[in-house]
N, C-alpha and C. Protein backbone atom coordinates (compact mmCIF):
# COMPACT_ATOMS: atom_id res chain seq x y z
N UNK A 1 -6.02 -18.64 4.62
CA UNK A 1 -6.94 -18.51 5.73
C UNK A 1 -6.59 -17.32 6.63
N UNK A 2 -6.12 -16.13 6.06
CA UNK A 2 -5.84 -15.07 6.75
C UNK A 2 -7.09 -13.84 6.12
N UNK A 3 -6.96 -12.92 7.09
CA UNK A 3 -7.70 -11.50 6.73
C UNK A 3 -7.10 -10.88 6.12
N UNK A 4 -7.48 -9.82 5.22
CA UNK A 4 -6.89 -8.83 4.49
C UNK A 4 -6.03 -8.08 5.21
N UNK A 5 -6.61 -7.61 6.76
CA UNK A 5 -5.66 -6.80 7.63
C UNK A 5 -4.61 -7.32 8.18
N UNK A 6 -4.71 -9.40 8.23
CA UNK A 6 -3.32 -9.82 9.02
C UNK A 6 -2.16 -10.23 7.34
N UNK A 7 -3.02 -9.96 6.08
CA UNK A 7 -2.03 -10.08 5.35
C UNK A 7 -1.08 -8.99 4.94
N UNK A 8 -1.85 -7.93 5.01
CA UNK A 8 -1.41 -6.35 4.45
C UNK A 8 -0.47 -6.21 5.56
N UNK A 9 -0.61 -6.43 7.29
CA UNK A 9 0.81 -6.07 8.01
C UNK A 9 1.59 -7.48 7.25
N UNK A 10 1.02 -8.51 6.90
CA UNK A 10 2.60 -9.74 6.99
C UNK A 10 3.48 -8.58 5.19
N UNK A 11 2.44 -8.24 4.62
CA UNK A 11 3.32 -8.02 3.34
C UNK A 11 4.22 -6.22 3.63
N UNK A 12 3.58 -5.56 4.73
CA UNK A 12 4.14 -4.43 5.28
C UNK A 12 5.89 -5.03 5.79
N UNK A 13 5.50 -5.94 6.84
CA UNK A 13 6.51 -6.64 7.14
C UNK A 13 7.82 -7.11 6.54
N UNK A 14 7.48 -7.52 5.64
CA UNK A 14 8.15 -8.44 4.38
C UNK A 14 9.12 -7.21 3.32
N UNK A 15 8.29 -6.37 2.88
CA UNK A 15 8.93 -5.52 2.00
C UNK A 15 8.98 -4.27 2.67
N UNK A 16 8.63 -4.06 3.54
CA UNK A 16 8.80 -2.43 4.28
C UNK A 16 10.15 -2.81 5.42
N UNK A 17 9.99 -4.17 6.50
CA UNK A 17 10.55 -4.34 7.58
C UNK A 17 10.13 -3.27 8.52
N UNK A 18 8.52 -3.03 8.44
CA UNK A 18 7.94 -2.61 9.58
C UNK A 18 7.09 -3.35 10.41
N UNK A 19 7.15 -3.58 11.48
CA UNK A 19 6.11 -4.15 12.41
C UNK A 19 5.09 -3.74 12.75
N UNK A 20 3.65 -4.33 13.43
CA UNK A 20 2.70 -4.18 13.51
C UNK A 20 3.32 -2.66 15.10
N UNK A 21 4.45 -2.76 15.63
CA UNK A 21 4.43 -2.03 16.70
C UNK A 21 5.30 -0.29 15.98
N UNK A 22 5.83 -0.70 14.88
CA UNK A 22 6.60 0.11 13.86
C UNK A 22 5.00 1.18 13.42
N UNK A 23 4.02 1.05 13.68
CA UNK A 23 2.66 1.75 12.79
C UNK A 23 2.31 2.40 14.10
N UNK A 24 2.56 3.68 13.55
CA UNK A 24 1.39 4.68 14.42
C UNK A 24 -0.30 4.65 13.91
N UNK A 25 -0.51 3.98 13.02
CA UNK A 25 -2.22 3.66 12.52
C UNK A 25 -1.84 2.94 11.39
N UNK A 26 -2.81 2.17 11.42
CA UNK A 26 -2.99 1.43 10.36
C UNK A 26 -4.57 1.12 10.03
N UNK A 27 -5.61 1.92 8.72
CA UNK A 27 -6.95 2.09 8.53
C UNK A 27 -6.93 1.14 7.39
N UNK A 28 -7.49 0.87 7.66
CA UNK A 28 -8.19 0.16 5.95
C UNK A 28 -9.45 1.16 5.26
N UNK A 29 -9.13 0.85 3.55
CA UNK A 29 -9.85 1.62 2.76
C UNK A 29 -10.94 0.71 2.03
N UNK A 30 -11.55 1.35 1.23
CA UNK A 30 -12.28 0.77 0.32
C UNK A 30 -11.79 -0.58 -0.46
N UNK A 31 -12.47 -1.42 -0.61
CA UNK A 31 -12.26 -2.55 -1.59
C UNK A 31 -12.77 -2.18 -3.25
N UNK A 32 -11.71 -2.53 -3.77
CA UNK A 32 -11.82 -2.38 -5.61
C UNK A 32 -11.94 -3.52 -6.17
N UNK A 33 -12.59 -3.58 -7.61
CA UNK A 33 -12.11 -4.24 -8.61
C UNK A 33 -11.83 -4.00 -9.25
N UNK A 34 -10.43 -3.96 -9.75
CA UNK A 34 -9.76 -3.83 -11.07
C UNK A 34 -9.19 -4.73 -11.74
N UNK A 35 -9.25 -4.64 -13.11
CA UNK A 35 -8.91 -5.41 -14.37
C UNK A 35 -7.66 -5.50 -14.60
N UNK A 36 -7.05 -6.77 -14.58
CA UNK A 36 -5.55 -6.54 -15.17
C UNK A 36 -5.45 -6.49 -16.66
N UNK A 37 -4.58 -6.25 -17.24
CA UNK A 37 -4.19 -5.80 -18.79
C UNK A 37 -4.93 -6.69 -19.94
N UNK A 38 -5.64 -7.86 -19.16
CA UNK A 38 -6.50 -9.05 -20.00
C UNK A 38 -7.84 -8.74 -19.73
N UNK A 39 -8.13 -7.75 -18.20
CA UNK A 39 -9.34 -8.19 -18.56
C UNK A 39 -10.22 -8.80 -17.35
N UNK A 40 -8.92 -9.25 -16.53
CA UNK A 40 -9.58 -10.47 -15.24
C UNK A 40 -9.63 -9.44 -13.91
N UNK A 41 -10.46 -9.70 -13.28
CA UNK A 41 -10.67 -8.71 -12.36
C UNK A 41 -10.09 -9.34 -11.07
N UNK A 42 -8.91 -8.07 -9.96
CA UNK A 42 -9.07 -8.37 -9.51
C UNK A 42 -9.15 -7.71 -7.76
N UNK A 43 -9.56 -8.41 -6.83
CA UNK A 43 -10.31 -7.63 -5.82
C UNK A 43 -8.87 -7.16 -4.55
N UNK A 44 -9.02 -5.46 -4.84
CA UNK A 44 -7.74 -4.17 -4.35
C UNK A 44 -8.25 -4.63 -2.88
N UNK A 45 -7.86 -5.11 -1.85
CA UNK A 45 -7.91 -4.14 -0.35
C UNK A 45 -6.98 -3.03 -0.77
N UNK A 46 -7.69 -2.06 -0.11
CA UNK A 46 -6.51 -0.90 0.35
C UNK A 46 -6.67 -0.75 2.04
N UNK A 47 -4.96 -0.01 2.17
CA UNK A 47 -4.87 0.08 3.80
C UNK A 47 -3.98 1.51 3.46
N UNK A 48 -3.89 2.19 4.71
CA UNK A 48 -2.90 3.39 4.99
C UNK A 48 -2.60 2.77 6.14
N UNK A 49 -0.85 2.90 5.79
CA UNK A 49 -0.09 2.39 6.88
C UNK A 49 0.78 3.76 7.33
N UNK A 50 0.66 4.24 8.81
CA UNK A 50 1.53 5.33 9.46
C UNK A 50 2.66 5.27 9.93
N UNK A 51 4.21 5.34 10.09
CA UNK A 51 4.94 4.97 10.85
C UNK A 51 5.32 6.32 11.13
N UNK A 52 6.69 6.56 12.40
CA UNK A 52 7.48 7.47 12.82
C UNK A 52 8.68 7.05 12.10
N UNK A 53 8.98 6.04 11.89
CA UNK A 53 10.75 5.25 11.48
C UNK A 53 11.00 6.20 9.69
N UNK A 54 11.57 6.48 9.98
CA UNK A 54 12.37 7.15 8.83
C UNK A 54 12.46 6.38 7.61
N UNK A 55 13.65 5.31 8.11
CA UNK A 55 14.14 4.43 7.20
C UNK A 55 13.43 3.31 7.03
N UNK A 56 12.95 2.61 6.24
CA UNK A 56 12.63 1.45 5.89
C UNK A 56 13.70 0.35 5.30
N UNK A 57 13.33 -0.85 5.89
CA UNK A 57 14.42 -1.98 5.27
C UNK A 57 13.29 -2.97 3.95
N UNK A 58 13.69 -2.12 2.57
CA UNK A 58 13.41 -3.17 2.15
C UNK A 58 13.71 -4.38 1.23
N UNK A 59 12.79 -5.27 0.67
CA UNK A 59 13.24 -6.69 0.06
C UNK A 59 13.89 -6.05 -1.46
N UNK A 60 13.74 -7.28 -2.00
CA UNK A 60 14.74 -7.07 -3.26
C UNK A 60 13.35 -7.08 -4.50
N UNK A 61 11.96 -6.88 -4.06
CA UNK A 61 11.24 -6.73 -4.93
C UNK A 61 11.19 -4.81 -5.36
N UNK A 62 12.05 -4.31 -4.45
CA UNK A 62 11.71 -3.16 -4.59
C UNK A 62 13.23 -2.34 -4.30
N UNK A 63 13.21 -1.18 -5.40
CA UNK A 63 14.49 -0.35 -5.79
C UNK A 63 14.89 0.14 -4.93
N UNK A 64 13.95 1.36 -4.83
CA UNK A 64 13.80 2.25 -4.07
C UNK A 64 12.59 2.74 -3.23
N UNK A 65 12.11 3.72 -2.43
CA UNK A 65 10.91 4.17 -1.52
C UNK A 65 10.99 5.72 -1.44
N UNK A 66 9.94 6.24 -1.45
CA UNK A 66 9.76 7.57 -1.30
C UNK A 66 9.01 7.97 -0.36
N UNK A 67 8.73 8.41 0.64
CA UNK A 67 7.66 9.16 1.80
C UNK A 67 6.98 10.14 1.15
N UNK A 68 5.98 10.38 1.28
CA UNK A 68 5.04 11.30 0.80
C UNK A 68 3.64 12.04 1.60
N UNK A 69 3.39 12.96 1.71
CA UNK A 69 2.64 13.41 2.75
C UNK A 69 1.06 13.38 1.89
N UNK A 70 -0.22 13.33 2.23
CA UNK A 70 -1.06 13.40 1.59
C UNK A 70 -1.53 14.12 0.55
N UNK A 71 -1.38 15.63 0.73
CA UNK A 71 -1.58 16.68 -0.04
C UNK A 71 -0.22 16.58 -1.17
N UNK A 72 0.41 15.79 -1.19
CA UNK A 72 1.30 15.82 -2.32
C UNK A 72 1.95 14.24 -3.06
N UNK A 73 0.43 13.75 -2.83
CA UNK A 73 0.47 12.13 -3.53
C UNK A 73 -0.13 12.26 -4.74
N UNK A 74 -0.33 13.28 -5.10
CA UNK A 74 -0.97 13.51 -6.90
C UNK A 74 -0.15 13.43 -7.82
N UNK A 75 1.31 13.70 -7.41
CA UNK A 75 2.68 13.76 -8.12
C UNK A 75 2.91 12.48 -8.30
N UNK A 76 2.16 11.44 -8.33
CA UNK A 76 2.53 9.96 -8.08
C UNK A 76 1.30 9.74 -9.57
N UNK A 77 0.58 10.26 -9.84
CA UNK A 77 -0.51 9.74 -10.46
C UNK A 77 0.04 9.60 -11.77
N UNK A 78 -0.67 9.06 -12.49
CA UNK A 78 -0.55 8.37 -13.86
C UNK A 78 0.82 6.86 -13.99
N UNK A 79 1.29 7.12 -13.46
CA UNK A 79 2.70 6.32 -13.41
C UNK A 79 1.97 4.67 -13.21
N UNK A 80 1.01 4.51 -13.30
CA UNK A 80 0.99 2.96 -13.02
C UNK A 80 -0.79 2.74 -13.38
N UNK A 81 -0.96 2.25 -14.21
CA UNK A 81 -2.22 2.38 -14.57
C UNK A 81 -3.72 2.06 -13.76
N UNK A 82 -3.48 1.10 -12.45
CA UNK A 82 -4.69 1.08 -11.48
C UNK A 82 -4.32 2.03 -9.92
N UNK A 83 -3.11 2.47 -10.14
CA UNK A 83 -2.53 3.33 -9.08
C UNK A 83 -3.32 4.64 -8.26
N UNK A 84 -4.12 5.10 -9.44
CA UNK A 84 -4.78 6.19 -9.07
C UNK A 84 -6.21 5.97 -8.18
N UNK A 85 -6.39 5.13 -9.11
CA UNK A 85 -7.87 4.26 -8.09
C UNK A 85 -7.29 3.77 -6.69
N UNK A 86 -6.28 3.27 -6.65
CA UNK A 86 -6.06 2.87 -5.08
C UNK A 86 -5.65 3.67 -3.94
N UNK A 87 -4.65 4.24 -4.45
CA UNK A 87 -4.94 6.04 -3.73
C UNK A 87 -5.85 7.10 -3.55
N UNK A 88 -7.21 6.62 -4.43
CA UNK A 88 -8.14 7.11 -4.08
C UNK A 88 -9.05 6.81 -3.20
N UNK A 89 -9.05 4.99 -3.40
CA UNK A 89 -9.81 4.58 -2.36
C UNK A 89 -9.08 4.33 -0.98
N UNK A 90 -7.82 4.53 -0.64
CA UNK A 90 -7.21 4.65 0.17
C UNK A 90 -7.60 5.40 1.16
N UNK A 91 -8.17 4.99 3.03
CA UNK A 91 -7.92 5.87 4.15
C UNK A 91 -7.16 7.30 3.95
């Protein structure tokens, strides 16, 4: 029973350890549907999240993090097969 925008900060939260006061903007993008590897569709929010904080603290779902400025998020493409669509429809 939450919104897309109060889930995307709780999961910002969770694996970034940024707060809703940690975001210099936070836009929401286009909504997708994409197919997982079977077939089943399923429905992308996208958001662009801004911070100033350097460092991020995050969970153990994730290795490592990279910062990336807009004009040089193409270097990211192919690496994940619905990845490109969400960075596209991305703010």
């Amino acid at each position: 029973d939450v919104s897309p925008e109060q889930q995307a900060l709780t999961e910002i939260e969770e694996e970034a350890g940024l707060t809703r006061d940690d975001l210099a903007d936070f836009q929401r993008g286009e909504q997708l549907l994409i197919p997982d590897h079977e077939g089943n569709p399923w429905l992308v929010h996208t958001f662009t999240a801004t911070t100033t904080r350097r460092r991020l603290t995050i969970n153990d779902e994730h290795d490592t993090y990279r910062w990336s400025i807009p004009s040089k998020i193409s270097r990211f493409s192919n690496r994940v097969p619905w990845l490109d669509a969400v960075i596209e429809a991305a703010p």
